[in-house]
N, C-alpha and C. Protein backbone atom coordinates (compact mmCIF):
# COMPACT_ATOMS: atom_id res chain seq x y z
N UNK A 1 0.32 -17.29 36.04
CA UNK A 1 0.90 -16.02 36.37
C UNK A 1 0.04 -15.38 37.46
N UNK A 2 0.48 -15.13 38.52
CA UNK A 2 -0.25 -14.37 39.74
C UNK A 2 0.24 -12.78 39.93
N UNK A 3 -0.97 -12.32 39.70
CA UNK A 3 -0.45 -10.64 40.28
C UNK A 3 -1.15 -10.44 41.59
N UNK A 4 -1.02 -9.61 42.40
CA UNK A 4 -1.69 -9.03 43.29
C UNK A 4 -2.77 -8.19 43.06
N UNK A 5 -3.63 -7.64 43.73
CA UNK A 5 -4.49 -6.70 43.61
C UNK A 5 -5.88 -7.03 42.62
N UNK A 6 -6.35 -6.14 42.22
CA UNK A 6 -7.78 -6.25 41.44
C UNK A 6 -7.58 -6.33 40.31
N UNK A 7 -8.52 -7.16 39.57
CA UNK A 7 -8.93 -7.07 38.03
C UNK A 7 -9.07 -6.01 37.61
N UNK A 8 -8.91 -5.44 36.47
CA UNK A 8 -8.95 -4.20 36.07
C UNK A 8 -9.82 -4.58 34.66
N UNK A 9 -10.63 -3.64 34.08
CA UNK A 9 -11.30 -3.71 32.93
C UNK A 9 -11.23 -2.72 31.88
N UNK A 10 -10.32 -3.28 31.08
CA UNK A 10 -9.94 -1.87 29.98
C UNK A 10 -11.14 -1.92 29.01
N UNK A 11 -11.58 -0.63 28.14
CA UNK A 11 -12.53 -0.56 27.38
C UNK A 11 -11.93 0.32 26.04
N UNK A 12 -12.01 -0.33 24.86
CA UNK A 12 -11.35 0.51 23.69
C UNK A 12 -12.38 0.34 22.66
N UNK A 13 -12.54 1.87 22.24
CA UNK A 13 -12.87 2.10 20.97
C UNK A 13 -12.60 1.37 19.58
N UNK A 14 -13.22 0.63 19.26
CA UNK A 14 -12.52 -0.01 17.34
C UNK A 14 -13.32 0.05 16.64
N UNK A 15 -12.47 0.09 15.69
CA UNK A 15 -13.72 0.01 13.87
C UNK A 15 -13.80 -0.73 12.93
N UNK A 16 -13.83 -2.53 14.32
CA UNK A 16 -14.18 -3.81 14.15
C UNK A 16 -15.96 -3.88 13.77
N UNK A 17 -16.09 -4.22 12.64
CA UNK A 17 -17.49 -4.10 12.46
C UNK A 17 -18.07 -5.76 12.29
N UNK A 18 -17.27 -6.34 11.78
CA UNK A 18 -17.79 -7.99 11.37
C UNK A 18 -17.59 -8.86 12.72
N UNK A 19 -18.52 -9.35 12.65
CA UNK A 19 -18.40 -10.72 14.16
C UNK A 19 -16.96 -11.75 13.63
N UNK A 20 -16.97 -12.32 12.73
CA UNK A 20 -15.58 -12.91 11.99
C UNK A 20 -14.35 -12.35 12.14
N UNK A 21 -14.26 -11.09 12.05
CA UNK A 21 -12.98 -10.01 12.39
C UNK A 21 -12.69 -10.16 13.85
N UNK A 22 -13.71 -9.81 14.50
CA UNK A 22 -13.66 -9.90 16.07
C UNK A 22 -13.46 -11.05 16.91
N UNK A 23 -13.73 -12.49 15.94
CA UNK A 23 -13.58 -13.80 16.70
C UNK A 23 -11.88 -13.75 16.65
N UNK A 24 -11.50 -13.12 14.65
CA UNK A 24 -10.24 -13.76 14.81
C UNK A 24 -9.01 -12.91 15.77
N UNK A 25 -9.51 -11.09 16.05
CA UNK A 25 -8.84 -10.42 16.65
C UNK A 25 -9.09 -11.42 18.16
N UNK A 26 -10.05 -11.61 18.71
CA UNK A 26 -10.22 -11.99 20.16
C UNK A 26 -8.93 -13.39 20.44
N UNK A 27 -9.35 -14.37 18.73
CA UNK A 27 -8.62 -15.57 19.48
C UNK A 27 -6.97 -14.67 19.49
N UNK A 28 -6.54 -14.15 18.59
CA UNK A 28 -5.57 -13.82 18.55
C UNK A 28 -4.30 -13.01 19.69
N UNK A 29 -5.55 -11.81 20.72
CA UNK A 29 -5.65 -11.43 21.73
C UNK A 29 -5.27 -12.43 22.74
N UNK A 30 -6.41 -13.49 22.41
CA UNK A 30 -6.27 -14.61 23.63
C UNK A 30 -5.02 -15.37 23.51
N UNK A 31 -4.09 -15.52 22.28
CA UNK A 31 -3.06 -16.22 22.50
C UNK A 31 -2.30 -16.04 22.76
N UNK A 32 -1.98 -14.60 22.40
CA UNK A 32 -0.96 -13.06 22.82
C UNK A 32 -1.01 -12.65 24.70
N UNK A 33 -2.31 -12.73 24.95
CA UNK A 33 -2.18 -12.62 26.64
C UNK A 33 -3.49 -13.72 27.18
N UNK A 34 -3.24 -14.91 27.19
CA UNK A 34 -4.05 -15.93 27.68
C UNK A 34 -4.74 -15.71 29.13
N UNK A 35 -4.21 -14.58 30.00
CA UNK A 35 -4.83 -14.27 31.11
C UNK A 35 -5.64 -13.21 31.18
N UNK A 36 -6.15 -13.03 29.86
CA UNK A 36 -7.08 -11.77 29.79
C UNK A 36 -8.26 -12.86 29.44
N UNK A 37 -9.31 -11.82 29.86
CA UNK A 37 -10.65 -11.83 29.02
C UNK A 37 -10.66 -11.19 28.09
N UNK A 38 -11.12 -11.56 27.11
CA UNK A 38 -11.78 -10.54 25.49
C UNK A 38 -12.44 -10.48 25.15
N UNK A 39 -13.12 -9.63 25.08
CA UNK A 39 -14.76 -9.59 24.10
C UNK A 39 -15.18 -8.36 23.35
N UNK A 40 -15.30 -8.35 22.58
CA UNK A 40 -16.35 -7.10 21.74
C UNK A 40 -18.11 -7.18 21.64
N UNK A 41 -18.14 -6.26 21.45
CA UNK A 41 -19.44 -5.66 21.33
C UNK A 41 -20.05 -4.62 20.14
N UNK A 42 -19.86 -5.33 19.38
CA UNK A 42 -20.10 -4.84 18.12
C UNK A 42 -21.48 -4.15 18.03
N UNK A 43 -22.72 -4.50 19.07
CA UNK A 43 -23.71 -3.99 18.79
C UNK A 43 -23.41 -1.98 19.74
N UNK A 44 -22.59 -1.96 20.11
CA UNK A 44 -22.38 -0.93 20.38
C UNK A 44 -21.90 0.14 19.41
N UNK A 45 -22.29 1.43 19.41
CA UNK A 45 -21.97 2.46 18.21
C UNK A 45 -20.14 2.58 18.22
N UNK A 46 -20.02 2.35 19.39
CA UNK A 46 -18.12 2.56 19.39
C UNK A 46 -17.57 0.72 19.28
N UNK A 47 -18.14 0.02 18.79
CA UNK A 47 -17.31 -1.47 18.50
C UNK A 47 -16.32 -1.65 19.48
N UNK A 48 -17.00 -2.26 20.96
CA UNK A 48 -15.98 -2.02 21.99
C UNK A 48 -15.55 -2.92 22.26
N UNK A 49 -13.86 -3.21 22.38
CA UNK A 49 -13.61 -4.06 23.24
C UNK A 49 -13.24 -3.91 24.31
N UNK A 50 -13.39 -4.93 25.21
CA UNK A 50 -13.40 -5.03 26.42
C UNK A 50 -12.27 -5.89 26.80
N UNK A 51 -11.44 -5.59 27.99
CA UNK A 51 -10.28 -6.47 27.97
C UNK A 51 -10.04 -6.61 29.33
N UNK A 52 -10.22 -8.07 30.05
CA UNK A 52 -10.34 -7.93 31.44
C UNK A 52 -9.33 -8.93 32.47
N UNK A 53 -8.61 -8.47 33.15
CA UNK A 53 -7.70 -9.34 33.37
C UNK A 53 -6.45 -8.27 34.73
N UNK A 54 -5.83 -8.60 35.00
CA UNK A 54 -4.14 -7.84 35.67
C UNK A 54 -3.26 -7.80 35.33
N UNK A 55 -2.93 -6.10 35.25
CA UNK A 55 -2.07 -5.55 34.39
C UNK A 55 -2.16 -5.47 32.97
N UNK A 56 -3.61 -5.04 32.25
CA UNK A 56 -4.03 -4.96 31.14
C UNK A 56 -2.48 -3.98 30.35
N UNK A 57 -2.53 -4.50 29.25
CA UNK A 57 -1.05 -3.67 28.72
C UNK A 57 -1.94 -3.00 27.38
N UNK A 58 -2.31 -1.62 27.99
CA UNK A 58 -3.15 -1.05 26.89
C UNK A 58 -1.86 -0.51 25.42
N UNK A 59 -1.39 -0.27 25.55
CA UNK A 59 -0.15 -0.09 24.52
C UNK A 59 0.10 -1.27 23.57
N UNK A 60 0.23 -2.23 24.16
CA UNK A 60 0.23 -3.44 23.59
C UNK A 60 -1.06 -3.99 22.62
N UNK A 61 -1.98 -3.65 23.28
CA UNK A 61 -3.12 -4.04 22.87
C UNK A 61 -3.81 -3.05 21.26
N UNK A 62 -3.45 -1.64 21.69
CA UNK A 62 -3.65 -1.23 20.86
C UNK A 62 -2.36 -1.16 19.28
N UNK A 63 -1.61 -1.52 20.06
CA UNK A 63 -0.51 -1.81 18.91
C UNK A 63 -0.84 -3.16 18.11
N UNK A 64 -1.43 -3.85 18.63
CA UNK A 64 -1.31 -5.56 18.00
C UNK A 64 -2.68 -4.85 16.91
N UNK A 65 -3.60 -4.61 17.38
CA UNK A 65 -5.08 -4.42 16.75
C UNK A 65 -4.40 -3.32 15.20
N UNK A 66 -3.63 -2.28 15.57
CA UNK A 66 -3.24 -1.50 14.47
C UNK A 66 -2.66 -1.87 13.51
N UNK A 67 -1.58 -3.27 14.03
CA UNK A 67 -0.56 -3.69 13.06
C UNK A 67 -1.81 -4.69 12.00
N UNK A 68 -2.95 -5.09 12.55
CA UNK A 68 -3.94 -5.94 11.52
C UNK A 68 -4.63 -4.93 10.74
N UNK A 69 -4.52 -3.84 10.88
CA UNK A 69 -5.39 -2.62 10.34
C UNK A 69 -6.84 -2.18 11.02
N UNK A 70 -6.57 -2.18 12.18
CA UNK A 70 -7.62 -1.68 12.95
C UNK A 70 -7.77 -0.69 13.14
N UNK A 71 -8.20 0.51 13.65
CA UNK A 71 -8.13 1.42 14.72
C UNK A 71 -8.56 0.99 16.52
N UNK A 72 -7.87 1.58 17.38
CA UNK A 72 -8.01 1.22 18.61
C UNK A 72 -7.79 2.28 19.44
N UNK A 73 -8.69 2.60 20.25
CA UNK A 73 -8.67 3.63 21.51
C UNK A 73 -9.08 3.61 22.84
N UNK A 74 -7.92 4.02 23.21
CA UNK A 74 -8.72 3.61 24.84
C UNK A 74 -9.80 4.15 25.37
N UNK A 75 -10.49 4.23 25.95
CA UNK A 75 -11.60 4.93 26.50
C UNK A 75 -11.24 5.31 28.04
N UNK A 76 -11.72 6.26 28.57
CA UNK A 76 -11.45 6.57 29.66
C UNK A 76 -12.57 7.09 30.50
């Protein structure tokens, strides 16, 4: 899939606390939009993920994370 323009790097708030939670949200992320990057950062006080890629679909993202029982926020 080719877009134009720049990578963009979304950053969201979660209250992903276990490294295990976060592998299985990330692979899950990754299968849902395979042209993103994913990663968390759990050693951070806001459990951030990071989501890096074109045309990040923050709606999406925070909807998939809620429907597993997450919380998710974008940061701005």
């Amino acid at each position: 899939m080719a877009y134009a323009g720049l990578k963009r790097i979304e950053v969201f708030k979660t209250n992903v606390e276990k490294e295990q939670e976060a592998e299985e949200l990330r692979f899950m992320l990754s299968q849902k939009f395979p042209w993103f990057d994913v990663h968390f950062d759990l050693e951070d006080c806001d459990h951030i993920l990071r989501v890096e890629g074109y045309a990040v679909l923050n709606e999406q993202i925070i909807s998939l994370l809620s429907k597993q029982g997450y919380q998710c926020t974008a940061l701005v």
